[in-house]
PDB file of N, CA and C in Angstrom:
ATOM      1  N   UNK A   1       0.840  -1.185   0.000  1.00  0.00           N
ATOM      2  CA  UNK A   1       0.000   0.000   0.000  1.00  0.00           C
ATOM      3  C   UNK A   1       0.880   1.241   0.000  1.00  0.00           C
ATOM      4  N   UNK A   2       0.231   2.516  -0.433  1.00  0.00           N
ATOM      5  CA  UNK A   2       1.022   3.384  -1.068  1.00  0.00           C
ATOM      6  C   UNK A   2       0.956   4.120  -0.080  1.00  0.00           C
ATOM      7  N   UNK A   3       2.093   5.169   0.815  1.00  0.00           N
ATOM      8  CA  UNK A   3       1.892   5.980   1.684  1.00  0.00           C
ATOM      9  C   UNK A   3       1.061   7.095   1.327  1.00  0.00           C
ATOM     10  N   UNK A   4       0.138   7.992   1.890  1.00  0.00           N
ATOM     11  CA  UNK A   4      -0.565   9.117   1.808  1.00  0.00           C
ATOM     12  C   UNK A   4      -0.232  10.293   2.828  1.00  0.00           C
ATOM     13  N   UNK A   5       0.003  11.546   1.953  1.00  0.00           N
ATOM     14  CA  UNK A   5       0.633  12.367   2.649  1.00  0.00           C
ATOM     15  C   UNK A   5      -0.379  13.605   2.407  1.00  0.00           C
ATOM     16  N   UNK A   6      -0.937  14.252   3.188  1.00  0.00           N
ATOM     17  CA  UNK A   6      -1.983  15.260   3.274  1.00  0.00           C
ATOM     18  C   UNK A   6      -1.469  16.875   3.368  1.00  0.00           C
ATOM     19  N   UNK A   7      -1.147  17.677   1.982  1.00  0.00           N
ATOM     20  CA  UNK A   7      -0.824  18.975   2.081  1.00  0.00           C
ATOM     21  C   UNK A   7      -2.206  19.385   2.671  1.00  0.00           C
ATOM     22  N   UNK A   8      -1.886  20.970   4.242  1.00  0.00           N
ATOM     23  CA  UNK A   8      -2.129  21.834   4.556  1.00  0.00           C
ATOM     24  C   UNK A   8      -3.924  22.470   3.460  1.00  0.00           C
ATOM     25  N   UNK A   9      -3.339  22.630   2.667  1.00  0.00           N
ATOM     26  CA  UNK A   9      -4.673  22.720   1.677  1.00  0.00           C
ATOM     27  C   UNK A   9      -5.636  21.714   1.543  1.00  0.00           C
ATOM     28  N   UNK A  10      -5.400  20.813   1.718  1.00  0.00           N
ATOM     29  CA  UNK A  10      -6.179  19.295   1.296  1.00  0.00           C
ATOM     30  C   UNK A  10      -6.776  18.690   2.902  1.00  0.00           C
ATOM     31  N   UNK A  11      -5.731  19.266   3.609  1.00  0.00           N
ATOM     32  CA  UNK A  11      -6.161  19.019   5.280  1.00  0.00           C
ATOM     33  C   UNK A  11      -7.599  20.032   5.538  1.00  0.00           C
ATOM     34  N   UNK A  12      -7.797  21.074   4.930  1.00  0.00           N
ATOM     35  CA  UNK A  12      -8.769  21.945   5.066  1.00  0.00           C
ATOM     36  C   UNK A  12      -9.866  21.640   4.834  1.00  0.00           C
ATOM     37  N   UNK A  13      -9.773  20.848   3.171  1.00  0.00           N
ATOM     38  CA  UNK A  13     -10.553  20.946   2.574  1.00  0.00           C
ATOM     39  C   UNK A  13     -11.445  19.941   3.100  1.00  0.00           C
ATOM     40  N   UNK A  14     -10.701  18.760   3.520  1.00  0.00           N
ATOM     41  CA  UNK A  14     -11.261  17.733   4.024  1.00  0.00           C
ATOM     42  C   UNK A  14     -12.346  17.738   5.328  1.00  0.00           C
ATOM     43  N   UNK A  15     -11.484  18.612   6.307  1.00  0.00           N
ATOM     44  CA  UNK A  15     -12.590  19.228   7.441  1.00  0.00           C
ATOM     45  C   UNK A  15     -13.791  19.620   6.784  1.00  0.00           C
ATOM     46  N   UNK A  16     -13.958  20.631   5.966  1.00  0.00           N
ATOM     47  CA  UNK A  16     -14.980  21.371   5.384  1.00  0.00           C
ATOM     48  C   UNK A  16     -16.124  20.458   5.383  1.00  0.00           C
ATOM     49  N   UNK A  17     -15.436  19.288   4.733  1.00  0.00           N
ATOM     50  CA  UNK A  17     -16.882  18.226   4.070  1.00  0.00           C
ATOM     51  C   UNK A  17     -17.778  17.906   5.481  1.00  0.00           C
ATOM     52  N   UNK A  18     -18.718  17.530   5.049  1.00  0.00           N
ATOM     53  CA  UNK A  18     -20.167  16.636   5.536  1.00  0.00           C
ATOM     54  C   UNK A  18     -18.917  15.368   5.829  1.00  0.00           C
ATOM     55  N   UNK A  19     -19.815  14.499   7.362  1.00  0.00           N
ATOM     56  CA  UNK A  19     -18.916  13.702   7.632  1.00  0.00           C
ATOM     57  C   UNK A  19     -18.947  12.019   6.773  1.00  0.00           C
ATOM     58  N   UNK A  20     -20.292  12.291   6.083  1.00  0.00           N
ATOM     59  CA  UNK A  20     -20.182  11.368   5.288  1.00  0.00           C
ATOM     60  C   UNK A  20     -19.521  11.120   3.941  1.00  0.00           C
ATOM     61  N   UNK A  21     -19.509  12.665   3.444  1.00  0.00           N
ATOM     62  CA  UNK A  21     -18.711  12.858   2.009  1.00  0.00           C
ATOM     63  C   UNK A  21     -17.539  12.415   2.429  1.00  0.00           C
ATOM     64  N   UNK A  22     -16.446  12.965   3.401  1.00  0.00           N
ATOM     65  CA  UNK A  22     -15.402  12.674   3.720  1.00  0.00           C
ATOM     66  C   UNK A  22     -15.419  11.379   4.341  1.00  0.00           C
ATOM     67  N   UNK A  23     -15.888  10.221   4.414  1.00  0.00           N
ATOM     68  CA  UNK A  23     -15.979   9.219   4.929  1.00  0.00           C
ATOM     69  C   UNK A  23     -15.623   8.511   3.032  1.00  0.00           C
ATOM     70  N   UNK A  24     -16.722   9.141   2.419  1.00  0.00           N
ATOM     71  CA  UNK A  24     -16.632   8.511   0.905  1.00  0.00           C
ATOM     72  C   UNK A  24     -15.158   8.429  -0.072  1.00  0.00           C
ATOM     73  N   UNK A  25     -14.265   9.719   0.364  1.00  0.00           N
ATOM     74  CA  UNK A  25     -13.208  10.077  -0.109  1.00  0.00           C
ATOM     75  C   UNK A  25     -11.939   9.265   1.309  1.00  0.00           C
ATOM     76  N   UNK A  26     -12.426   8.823   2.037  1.00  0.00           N
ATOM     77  CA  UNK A  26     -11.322   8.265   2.333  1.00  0.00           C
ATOM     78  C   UNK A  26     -11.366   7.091   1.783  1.00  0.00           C
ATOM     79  N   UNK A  27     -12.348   6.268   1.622  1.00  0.00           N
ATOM     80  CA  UNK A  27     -12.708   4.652   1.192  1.00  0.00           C
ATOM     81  C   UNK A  27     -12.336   5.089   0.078  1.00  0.00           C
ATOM     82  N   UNK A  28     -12.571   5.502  -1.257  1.00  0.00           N
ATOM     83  CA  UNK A  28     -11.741   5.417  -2.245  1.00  0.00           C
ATOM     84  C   UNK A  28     -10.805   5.643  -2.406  1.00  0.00           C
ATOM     85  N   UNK A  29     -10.156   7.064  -1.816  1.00  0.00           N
ATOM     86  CA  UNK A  29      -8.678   7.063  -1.566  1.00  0.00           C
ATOM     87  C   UNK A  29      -7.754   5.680  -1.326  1.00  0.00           C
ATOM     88  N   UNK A  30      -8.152   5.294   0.445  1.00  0.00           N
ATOM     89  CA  UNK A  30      -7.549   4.137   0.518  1.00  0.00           C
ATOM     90  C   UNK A  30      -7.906   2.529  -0.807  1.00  0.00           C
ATOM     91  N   UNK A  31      -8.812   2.516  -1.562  1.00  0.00           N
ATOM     92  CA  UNK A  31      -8.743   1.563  -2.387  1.00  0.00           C
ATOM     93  C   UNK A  31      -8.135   1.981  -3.884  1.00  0.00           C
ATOM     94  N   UNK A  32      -7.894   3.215  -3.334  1.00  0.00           N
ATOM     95  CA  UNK A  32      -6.949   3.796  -4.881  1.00  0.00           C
ATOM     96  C   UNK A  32      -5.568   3.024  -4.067  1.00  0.00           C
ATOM     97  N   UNK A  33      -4.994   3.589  -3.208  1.00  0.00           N
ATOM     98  CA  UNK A  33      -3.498   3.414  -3.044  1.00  0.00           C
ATOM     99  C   UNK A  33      -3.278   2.056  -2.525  1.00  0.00           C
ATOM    100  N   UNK A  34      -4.132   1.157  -2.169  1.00  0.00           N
ATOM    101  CA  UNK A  34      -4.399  -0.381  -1.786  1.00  0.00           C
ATOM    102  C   UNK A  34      -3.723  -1.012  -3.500  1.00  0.00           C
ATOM    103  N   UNK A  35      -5.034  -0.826  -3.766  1.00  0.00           N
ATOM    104  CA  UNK A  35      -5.022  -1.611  -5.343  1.00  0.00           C
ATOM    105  C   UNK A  35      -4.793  -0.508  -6.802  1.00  0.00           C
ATOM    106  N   UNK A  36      -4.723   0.672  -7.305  1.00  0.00           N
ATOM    107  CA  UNK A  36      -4.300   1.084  -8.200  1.00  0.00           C
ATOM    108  C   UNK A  36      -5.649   1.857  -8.770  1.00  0.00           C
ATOM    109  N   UNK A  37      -6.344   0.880  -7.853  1.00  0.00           N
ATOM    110  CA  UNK A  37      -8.487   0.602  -8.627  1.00  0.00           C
ATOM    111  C   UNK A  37      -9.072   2.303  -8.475  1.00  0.00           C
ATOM    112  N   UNK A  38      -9.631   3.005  -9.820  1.00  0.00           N
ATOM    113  CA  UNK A  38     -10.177   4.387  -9.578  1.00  0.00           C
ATOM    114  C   UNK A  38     -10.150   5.016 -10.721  1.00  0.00           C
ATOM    115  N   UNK A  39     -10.893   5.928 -11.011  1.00  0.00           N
ATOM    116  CA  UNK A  39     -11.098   6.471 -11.996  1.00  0.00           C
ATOM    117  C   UNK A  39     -10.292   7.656 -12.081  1.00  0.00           C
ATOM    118  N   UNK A  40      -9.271   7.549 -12.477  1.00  0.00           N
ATOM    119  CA  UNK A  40      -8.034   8.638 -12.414  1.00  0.00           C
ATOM    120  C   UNK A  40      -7.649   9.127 -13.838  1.00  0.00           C
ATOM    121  N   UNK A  41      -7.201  10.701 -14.172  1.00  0.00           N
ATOM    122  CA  UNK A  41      -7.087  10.939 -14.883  1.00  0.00           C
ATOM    123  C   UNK A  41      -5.849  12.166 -14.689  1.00  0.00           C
ATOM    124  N   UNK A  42      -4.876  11.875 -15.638  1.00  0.00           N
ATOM    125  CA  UNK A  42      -3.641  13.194 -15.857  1.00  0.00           C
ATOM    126  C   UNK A  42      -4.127  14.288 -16.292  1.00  0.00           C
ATOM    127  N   UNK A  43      -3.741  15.639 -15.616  1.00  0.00           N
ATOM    128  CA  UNK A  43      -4.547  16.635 -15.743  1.00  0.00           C
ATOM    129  C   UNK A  43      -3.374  17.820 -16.793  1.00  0.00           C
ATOM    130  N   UNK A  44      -3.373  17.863 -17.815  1.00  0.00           N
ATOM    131  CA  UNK A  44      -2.808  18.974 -18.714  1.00  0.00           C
ATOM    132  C   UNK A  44      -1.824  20.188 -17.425  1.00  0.00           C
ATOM    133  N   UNK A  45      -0.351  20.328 -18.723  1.00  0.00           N
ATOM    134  CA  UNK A  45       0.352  21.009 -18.011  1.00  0.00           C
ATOM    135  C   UNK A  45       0.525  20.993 -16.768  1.00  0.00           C
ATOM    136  N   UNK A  46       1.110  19.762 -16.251  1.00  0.00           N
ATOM    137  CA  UNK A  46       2.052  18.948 -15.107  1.00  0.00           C
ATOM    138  C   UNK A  46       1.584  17.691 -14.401  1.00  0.00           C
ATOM    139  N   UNK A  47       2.316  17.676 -13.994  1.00  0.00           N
ATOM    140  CA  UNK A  47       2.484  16.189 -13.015  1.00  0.00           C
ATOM    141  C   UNK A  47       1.190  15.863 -12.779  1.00  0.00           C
ATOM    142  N   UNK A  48       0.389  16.780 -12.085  1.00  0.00           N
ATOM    143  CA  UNK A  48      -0.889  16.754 -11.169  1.00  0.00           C
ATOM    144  C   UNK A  48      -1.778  15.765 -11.577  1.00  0.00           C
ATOM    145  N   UNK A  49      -2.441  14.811 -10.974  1.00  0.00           N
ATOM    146  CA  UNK A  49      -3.494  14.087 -11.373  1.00  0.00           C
ATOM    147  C   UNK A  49      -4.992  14.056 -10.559  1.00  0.00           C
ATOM    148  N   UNK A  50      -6.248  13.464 -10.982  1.00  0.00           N
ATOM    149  CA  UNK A  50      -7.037  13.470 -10.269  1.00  0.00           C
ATOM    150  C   UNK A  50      -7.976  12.258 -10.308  1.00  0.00           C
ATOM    151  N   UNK A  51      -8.887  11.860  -8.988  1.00  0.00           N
ATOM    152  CA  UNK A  51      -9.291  10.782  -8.951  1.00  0.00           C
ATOM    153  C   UNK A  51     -10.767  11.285  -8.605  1.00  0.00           C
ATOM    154  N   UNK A  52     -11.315  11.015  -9.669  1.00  0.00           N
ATOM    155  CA  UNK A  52     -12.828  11.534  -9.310  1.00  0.00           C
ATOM    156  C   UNK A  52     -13.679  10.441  -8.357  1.00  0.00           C
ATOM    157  N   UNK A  53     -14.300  11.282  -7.259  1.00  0.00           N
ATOM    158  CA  UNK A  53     -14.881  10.864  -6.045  1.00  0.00           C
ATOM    159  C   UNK A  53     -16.396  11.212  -5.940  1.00  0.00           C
ATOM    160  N   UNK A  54     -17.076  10.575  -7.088  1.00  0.00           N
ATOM    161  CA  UNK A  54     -18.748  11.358  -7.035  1.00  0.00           C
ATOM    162  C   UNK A  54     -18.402  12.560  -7.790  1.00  0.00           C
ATOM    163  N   UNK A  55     -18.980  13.598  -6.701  1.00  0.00           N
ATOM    164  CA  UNK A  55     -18.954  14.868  -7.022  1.00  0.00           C
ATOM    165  C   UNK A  55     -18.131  15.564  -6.745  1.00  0.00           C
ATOM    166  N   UNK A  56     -16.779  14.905  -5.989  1.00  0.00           N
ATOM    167  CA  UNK A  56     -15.605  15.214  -5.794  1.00  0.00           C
ATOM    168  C   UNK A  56     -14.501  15.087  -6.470  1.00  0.00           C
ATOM    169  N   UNK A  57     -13.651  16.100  -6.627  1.00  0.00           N
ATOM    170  CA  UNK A  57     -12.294  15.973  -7.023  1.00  0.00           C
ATOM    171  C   UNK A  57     -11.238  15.482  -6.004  1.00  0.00           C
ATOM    172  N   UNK A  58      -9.991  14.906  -6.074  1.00  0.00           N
ATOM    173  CA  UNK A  58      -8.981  15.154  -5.397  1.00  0.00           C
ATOM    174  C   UNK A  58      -8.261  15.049  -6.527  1.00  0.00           C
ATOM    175  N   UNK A  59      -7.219  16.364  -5.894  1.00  0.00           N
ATOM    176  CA  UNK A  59      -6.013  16.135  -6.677  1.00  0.00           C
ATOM    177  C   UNK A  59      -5.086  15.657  -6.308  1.00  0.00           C
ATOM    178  N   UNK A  60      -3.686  15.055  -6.820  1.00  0.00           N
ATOM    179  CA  UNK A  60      -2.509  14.860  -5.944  1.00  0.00           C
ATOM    180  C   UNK A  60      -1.514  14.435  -7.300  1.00  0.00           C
ATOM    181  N   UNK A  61      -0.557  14.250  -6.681  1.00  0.00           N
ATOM    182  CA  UNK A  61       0.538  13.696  -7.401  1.00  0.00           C
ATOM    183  C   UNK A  61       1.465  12.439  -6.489  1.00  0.00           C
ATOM    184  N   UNK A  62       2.240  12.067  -7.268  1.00  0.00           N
ATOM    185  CA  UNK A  62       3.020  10.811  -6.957  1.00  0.00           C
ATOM    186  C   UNK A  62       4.456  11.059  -6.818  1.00  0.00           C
ATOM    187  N   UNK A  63       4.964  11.464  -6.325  1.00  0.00           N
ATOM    188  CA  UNK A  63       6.531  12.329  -6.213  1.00  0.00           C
ATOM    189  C   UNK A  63       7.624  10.932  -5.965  1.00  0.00           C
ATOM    190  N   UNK A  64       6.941   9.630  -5.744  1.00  0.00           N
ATOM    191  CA  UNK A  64       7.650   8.575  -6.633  1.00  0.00           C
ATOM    192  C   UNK A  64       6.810   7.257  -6.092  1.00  0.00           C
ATOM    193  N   UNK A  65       7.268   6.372  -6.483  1.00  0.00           N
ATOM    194  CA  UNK A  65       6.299   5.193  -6.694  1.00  0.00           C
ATOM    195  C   UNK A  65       5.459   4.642  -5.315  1.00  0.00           C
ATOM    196  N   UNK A  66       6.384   4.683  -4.323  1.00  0.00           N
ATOM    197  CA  UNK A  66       5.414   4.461  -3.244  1.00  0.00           C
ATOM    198  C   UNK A  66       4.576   5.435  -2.117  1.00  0.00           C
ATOM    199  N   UNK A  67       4.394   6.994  -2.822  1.00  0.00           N
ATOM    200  CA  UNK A  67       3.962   7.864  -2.138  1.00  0.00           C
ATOM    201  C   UNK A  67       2.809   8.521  -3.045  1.00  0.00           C
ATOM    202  N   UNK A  68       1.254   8.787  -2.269  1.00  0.00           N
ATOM    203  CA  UNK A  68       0.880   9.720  -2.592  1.00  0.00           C
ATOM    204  C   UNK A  68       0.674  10.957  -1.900  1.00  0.00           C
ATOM    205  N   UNK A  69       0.938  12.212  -2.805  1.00  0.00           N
ATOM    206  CA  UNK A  69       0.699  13.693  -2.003  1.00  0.00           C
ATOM    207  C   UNK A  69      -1.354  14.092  -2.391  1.00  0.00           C
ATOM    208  N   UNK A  70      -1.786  14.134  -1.668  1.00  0.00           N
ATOM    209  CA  UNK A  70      -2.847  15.039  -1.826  1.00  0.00           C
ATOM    210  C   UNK A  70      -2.496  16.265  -1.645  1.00  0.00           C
ATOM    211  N   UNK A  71      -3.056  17.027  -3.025  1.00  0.00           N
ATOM    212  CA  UNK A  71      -3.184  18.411  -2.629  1.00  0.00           C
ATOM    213  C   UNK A  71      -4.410  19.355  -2.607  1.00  0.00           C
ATOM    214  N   UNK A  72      -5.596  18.838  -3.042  1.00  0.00           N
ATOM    215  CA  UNK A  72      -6.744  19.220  -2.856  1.00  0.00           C
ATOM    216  C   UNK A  72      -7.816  18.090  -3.040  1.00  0.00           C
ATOM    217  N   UNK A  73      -9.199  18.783  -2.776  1.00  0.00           N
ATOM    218  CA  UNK A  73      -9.871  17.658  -2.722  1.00  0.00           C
ATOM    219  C   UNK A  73     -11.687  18.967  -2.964  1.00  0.00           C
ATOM    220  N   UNK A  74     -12.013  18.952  -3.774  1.00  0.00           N
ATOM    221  CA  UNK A  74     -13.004  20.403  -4.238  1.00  0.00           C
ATOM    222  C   UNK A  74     -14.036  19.625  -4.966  1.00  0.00           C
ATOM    223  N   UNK A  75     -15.259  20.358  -5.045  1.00  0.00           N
ATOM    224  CA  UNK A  75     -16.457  20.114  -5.311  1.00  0.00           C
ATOM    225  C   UNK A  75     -16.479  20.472  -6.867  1.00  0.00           C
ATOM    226  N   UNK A  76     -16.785  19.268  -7.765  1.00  0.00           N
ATOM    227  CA  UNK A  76     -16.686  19.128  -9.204  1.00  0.00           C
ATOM    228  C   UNK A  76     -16.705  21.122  -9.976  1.00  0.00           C
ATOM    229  N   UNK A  77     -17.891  21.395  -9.197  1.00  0.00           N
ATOM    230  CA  UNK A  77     -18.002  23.131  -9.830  1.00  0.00           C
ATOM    231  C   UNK A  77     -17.122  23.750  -9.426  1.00  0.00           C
ATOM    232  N   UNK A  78     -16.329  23.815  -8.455  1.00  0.00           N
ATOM    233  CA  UNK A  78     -15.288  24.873  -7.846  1.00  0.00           C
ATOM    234  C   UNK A  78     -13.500  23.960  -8.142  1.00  0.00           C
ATOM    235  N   UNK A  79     -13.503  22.708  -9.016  1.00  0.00           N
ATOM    236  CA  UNK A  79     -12.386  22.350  -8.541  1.00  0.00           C
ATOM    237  C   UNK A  79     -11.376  22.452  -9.695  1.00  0.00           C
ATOM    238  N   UNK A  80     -11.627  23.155 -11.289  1.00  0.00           N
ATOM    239  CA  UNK A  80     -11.103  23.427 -11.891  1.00  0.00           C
ATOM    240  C   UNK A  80     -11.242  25.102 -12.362  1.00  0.00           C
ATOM    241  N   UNK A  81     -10.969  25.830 -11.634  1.00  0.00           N
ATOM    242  CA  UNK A  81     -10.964  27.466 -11.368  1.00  0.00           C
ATOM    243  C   UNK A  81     -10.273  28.000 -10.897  1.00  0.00           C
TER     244      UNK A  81
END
């Protein structure tokens, strides 16, 4: 399993949620970095990628094979702006 590392921004964002949304984004999170399993997509002009969660975004990147960084985590309308 892949370590998960929570930027300051992404720590916020996460409080913000309803305790069930954030209940939803950890279970996929952890079965993203378990098994690989998720609907992920490379996001134009850099590294950054995202794993769509419902109506959620997270973003993060992989700064090498056994780490992921979250760096946000935003509501489909607010998360490319």
């Amino acid at each position: 399993m892949k370590r998960i590392v929570w930027t300051d921004p992404a720590k916020s964002d996460i409080r913000s949620l309803s305790k069930p949304v954030a209940m939803q984004v950890f279970s996929v999170l952890h079965r993203f970095a378990q098994s690989g399993v998720g609907d992920v997509k490379a996001l134009r002009g850099g590294d950054e990628l995202r794993l769509r969660i419902g109506a959620y975004r997270l973003f993060f990147v992989c700064p090498d094979a056994d780490t992921i960084e979250i760096r946000r985590v935003r509501h489909r309308g607010e998360a490319y702006r």
